[in-house]
PDB file of N, CA and C in Angstrom:
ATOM      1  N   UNK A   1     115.217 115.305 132.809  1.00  0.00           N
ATOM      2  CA  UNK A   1     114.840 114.199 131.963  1.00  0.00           C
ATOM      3  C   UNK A   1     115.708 112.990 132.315  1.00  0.00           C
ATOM      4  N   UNK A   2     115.083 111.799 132.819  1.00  0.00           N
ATOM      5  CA  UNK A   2     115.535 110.580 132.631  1.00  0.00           C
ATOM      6  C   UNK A   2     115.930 109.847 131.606  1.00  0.00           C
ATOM      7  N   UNK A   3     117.292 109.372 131.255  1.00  0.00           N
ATOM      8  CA  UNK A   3     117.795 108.784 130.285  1.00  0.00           C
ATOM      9  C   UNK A   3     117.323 107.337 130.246  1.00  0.00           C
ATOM     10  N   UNK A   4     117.694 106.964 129.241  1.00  0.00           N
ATOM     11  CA  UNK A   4     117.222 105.547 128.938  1.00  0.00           C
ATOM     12  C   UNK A   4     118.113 104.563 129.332  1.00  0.00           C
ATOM     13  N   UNK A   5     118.911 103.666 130.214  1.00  0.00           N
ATOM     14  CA  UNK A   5     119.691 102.628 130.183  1.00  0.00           C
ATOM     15  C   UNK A   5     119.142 101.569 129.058  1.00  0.00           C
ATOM     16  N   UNK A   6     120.474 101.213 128.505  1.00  0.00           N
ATOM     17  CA  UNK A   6     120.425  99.832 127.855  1.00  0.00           C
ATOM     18  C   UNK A   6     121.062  98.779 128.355  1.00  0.00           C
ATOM     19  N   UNK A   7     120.926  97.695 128.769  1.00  0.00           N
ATOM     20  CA  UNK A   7     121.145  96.280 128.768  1.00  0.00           C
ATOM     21  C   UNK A   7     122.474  95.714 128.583  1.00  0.00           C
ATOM     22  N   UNK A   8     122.556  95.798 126.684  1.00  0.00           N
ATOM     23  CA  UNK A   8     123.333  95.528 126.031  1.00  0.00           C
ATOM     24  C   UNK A   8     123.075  96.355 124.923  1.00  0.00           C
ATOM     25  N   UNK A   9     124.021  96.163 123.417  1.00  0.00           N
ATOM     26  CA  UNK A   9     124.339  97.246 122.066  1.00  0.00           C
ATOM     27  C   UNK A   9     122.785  96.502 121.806  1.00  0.00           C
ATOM     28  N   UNK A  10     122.343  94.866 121.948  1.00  0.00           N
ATOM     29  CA  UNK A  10     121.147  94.586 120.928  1.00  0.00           C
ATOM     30  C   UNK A  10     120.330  95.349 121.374  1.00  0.00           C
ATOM     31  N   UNK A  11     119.354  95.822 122.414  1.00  0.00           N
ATOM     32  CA  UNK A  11     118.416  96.282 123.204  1.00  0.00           C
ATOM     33  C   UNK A  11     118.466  97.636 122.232  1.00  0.00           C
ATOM     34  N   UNK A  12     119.884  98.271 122.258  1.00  0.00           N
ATOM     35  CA  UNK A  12     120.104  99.483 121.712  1.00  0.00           C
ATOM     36  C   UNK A  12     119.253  99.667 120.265  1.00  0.00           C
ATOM     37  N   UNK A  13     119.741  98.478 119.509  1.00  0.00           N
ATOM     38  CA  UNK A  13     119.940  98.886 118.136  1.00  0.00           C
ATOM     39  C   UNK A  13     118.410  98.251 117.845  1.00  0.00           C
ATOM     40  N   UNK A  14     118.078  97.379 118.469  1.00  0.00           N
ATOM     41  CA  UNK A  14     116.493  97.234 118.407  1.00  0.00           C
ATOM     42  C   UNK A  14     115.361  97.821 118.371  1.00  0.00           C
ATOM     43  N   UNK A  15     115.783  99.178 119.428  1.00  0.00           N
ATOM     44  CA  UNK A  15     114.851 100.214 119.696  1.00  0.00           C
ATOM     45  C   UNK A  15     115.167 101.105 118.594  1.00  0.00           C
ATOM     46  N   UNK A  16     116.462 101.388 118.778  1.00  0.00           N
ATOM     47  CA  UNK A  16     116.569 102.187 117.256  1.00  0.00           C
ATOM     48  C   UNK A  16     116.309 102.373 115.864  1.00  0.00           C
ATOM     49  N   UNK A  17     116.108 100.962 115.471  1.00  0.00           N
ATOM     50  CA  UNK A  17     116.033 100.794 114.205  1.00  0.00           C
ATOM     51  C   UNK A  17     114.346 100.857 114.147  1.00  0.00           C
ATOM     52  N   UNK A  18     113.772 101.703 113.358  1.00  0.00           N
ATOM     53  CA  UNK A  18     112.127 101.307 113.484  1.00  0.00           C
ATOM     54  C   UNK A  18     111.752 100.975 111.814  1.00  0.00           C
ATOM     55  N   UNK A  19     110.434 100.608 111.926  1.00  0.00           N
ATOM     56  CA  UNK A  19     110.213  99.500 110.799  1.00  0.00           C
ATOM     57  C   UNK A  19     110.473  99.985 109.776  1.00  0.00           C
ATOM     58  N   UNK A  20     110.231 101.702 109.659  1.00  0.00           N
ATOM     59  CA  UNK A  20     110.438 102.618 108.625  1.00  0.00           C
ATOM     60  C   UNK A  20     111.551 102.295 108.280  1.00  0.00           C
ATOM     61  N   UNK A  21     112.641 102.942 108.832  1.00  0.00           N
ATOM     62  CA  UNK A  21     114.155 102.044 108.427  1.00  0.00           C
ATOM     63  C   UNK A  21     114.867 100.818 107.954  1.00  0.00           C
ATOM     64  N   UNK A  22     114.073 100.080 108.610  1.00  0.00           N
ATOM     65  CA  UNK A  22     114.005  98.904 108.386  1.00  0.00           C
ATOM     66  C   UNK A  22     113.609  98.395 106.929  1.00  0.00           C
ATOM     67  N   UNK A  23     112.044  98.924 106.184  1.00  0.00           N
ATOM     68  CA  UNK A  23     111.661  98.974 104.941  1.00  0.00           C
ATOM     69  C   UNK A  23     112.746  99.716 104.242  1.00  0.00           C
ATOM     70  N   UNK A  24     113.194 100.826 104.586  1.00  0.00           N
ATOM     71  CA  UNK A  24     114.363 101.708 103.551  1.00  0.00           C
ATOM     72  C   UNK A  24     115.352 100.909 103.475  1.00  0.00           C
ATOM     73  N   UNK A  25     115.924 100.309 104.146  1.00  0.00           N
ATOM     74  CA  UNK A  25     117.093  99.106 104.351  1.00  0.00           C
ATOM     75  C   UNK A  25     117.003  98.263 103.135  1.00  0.00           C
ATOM     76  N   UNK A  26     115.863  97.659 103.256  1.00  0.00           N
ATOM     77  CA  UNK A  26     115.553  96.403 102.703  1.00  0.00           C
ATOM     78  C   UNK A  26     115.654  96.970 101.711  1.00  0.00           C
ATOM     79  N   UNK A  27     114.725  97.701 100.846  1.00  0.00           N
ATOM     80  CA  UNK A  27     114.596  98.144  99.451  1.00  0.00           C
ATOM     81  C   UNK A  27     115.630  98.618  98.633  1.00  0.00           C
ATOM     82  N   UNK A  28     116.160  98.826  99.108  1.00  0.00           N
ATOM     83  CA  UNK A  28     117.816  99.567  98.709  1.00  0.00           C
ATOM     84  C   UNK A  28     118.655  98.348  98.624  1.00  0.00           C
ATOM     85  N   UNK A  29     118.646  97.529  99.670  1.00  0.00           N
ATOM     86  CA  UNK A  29     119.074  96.323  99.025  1.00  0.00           C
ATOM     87  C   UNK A  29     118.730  95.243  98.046  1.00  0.00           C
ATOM     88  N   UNK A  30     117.385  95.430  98.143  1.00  0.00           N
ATOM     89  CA  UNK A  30     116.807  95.041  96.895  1.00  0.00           C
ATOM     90  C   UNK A  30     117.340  95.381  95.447  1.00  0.00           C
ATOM     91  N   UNK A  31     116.832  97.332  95.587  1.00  0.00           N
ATOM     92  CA  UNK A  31     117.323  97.728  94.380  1.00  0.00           C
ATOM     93  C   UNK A  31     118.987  97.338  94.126  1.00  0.00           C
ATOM     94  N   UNK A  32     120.234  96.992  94.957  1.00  0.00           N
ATOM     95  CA  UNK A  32     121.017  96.584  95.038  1.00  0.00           C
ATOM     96  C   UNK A  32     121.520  96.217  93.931  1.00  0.00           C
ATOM     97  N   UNK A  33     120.602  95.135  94.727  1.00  0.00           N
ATOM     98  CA  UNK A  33     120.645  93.072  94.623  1.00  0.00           C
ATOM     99  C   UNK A  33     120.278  93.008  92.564  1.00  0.00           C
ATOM    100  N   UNK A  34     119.135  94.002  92.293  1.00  0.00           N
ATOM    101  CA  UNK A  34     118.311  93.757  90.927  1.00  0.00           C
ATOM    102  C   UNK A  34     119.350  94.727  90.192  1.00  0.00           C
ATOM    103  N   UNK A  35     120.089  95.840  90.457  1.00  0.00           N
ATOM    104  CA  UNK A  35     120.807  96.226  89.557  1.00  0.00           C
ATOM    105  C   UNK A  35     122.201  95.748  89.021  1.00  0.00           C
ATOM    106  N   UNK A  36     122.359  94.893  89.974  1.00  0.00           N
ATOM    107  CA  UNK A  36     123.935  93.914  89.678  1.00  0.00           C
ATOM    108  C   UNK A  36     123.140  92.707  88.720  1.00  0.00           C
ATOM    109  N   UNK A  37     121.878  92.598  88.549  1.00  0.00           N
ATOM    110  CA  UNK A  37     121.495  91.927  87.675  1.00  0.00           C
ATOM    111  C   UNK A  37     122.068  92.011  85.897  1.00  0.00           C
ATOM    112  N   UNK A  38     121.799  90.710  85.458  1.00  0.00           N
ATOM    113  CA  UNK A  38     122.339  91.324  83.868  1.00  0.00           C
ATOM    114  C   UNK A  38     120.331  91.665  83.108  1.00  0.00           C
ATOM    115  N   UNK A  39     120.624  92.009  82.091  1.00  0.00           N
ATOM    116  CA  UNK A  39     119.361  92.213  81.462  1.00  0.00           C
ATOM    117  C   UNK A  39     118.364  91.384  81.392  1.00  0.00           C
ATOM    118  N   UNK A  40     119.232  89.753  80.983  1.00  0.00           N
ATOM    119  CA  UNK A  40     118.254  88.668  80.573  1.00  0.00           C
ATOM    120  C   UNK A  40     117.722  88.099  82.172  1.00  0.00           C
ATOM    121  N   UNK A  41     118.478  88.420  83.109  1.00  0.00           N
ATOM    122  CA  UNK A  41     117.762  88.102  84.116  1.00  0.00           C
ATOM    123  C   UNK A  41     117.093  88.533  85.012  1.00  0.00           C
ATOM    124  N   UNK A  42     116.972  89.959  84.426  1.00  0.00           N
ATOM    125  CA  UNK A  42     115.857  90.932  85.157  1.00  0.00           C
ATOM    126  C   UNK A  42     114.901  90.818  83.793  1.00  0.00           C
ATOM    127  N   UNK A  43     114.474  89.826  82.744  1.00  0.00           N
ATOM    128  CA  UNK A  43     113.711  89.912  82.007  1.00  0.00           C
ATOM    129  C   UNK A  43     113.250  88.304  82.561  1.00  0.00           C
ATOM    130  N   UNK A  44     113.897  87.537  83.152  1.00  0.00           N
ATOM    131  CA  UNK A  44     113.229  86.309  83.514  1.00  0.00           C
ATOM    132  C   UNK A  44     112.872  86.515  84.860  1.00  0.00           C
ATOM    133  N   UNK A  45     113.175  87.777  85.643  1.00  0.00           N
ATOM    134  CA  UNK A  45     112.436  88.058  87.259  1.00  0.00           C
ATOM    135  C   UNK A  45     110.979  88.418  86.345  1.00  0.00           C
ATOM    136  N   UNK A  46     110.938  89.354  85.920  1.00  0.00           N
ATOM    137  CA  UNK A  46     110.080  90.017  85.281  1.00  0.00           C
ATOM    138  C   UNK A  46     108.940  88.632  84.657  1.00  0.00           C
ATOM    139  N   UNK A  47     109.336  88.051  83.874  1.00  0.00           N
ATOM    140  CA  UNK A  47     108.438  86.727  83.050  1.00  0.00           C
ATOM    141  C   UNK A  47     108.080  85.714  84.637  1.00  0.00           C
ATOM    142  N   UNK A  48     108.601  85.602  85.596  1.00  0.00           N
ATOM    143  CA  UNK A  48     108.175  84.920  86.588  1.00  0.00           C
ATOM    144  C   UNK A  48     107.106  85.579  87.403  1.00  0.00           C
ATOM    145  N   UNK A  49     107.603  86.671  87.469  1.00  0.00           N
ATOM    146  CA  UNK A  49     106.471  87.319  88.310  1.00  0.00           C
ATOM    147  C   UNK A  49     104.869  87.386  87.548  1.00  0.00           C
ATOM    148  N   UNK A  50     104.921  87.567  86.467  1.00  0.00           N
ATOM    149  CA  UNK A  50     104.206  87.563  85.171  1.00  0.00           C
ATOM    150  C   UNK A  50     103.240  86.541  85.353  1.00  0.00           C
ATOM    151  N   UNK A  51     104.425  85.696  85.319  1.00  0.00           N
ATOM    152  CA  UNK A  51     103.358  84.062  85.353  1.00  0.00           C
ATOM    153  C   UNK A  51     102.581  83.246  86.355  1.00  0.00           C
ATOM    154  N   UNK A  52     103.436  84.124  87.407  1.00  0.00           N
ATOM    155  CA  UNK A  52     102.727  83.991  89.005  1.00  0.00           C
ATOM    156  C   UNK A  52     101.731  84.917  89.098  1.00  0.00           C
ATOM    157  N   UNK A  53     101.403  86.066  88.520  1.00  0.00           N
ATOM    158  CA  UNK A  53     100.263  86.974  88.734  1.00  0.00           C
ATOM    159  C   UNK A  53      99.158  86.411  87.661  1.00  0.00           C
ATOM    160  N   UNK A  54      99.305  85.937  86.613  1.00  0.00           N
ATOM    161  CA  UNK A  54      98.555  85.235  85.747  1.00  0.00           C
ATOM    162  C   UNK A  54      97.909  84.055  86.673  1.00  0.00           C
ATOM    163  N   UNK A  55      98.593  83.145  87.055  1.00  0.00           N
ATOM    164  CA  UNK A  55      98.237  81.664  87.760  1.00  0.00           C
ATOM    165  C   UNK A  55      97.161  82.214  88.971  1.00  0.00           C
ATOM    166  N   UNK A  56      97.944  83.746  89.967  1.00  0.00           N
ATOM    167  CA  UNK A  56      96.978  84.109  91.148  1.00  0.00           C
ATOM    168  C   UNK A  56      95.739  84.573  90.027  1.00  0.00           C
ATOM    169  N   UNK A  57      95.976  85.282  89.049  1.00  0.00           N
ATOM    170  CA  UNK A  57      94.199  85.794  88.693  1.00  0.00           C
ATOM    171  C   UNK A  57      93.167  84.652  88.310  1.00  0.00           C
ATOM    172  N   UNK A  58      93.996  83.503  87.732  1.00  0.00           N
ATOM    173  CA  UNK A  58      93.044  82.143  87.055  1.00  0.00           C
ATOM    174  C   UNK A  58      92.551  81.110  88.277  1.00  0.00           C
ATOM    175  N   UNK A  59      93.154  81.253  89.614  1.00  0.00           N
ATOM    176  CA  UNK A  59      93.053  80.774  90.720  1.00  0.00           C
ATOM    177  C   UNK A  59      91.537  81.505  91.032  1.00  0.00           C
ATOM    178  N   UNK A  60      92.133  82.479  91.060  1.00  0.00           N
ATOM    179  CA  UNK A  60      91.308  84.073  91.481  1.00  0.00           C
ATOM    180  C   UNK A  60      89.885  84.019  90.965  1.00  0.00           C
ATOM    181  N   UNK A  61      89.864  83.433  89.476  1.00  0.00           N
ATOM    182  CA  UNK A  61      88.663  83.269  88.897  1.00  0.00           C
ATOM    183  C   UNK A  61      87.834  82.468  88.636  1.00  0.00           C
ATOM    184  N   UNK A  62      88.950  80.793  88.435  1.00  0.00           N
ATOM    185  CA  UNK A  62      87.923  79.732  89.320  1.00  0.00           C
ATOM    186  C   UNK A  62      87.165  79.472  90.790  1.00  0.00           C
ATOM    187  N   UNK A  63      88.024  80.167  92.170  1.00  0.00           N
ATOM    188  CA  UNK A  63      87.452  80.373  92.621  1.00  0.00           C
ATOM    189  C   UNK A  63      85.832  80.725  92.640  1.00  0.00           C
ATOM    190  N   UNK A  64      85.632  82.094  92.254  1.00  0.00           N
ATOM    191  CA  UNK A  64      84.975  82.724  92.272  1.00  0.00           C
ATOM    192  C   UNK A  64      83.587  82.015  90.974  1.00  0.00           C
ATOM    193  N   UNK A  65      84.268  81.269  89.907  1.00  0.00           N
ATOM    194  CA  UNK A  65      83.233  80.927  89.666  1.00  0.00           C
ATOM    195  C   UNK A  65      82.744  79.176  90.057  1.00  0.00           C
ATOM    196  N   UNK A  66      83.132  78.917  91.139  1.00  0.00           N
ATOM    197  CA  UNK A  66      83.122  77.797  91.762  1.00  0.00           C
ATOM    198  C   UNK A  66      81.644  78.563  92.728  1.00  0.00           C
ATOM    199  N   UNK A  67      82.093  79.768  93.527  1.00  0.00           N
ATOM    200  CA  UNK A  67      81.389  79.723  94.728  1.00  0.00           C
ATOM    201  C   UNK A  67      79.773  80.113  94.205  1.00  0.00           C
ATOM    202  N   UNK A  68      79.828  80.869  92.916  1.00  0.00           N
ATOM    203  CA  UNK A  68      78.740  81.769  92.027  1.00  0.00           C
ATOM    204  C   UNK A  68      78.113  80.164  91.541  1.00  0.00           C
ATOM    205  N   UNK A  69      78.889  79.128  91.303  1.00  0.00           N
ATOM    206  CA  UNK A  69      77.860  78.561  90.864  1.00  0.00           C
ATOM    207  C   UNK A  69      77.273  76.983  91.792  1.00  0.00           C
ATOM    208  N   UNK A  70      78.071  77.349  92.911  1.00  0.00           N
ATOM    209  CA  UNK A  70      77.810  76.378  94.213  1.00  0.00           C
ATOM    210  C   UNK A  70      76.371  76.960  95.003  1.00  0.00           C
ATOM    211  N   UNK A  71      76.223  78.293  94.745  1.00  0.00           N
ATOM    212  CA  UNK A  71      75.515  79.067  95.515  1.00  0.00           C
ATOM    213  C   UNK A  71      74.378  78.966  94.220  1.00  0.00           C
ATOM    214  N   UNK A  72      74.234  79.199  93.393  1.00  0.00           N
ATOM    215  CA  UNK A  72      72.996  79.114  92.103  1.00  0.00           C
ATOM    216  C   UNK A  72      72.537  77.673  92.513  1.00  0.00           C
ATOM    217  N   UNK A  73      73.412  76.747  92.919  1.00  0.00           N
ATOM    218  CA  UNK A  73      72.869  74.965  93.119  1.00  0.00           C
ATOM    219  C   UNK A  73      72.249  75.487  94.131  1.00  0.00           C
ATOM    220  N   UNK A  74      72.727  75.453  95.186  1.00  0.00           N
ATOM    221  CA  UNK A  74      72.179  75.460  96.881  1.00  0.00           C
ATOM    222  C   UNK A  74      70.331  76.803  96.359  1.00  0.00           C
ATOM    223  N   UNK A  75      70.549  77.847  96.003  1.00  0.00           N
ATOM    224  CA  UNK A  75      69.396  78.427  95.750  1.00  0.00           C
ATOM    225  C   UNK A  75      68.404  77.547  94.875  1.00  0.00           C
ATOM    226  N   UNK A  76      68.991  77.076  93.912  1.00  0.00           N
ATOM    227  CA  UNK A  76      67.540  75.993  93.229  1.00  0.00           C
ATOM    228  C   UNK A  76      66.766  74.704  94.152  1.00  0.00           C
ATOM    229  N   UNK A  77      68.137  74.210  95.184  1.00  0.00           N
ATOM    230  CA  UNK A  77      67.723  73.408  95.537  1.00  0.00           C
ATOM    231  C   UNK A  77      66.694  73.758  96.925  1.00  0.00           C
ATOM    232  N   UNK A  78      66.789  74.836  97.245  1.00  0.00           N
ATOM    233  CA  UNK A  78      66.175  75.450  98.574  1.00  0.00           C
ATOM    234  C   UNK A  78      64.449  75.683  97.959  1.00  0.00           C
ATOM    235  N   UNK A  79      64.786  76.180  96.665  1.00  0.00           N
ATOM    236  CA  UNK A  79      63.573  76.717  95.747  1.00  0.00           C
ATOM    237  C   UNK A  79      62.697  75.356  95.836  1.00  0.00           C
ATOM    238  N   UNK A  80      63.238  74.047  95.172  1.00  0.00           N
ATOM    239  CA  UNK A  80      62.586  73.133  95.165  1.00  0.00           C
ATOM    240  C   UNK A  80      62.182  72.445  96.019  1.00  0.00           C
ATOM    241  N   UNK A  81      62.587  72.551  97.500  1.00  0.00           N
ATOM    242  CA  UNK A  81      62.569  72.269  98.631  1.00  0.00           C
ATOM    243  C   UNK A  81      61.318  72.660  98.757  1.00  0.00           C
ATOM    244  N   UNK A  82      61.235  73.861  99.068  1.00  0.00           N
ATOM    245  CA  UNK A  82      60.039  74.649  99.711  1.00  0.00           C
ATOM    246  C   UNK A  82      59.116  74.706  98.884  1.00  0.00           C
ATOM    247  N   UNK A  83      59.310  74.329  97.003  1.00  0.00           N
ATOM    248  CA  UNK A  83      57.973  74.325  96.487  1.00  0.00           C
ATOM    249  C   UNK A  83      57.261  72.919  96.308  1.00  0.00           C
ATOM    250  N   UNK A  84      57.921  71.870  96.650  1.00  0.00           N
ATOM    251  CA  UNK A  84      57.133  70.524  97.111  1.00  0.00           C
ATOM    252  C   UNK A  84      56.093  69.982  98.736  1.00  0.00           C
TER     253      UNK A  84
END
């Protein structure tokens, strides 16, 4: 079996580290980062995220009734098109 040469330590630790690890890394520092938190401010992460998932669903739902009723115009007007 042929060994692998490396370059340099980065080449090394590049190949080594794979994304899996990489995600376990992160999250752990996350959980870290949120347990050195005090209460009231893992209750205002919490109320932000809140208010950002609220804002994406009302985004979420004008959208949607933008395109439902852009598309009801364009169908009447095709209707009236073709029945003149």
């Amino acid at each position: 079996m042929i060994k692998k040469r490396y370059t340099n330590a980065n080449h090394y630790l590049l190949e080594s580290l794979t994304l899996k690890k990489i995600t376990i890394v992160a999250i752990m520092f996350s959980l870290f980062v949120i347990s050195g938190c005090s209460s009231q401010n893992k209750q205002d992460i919490k109320q932000g995220l809140t208010e950002v998932g609220h804002a994406t669903r009302d985004a979420t739902t004008a959208t949607g009734h933008f395109f439902r009723d852009t598309t009801k115009d364009v169908i009447e007007n095709v209707k009236d098109a073709t029945n003149n």
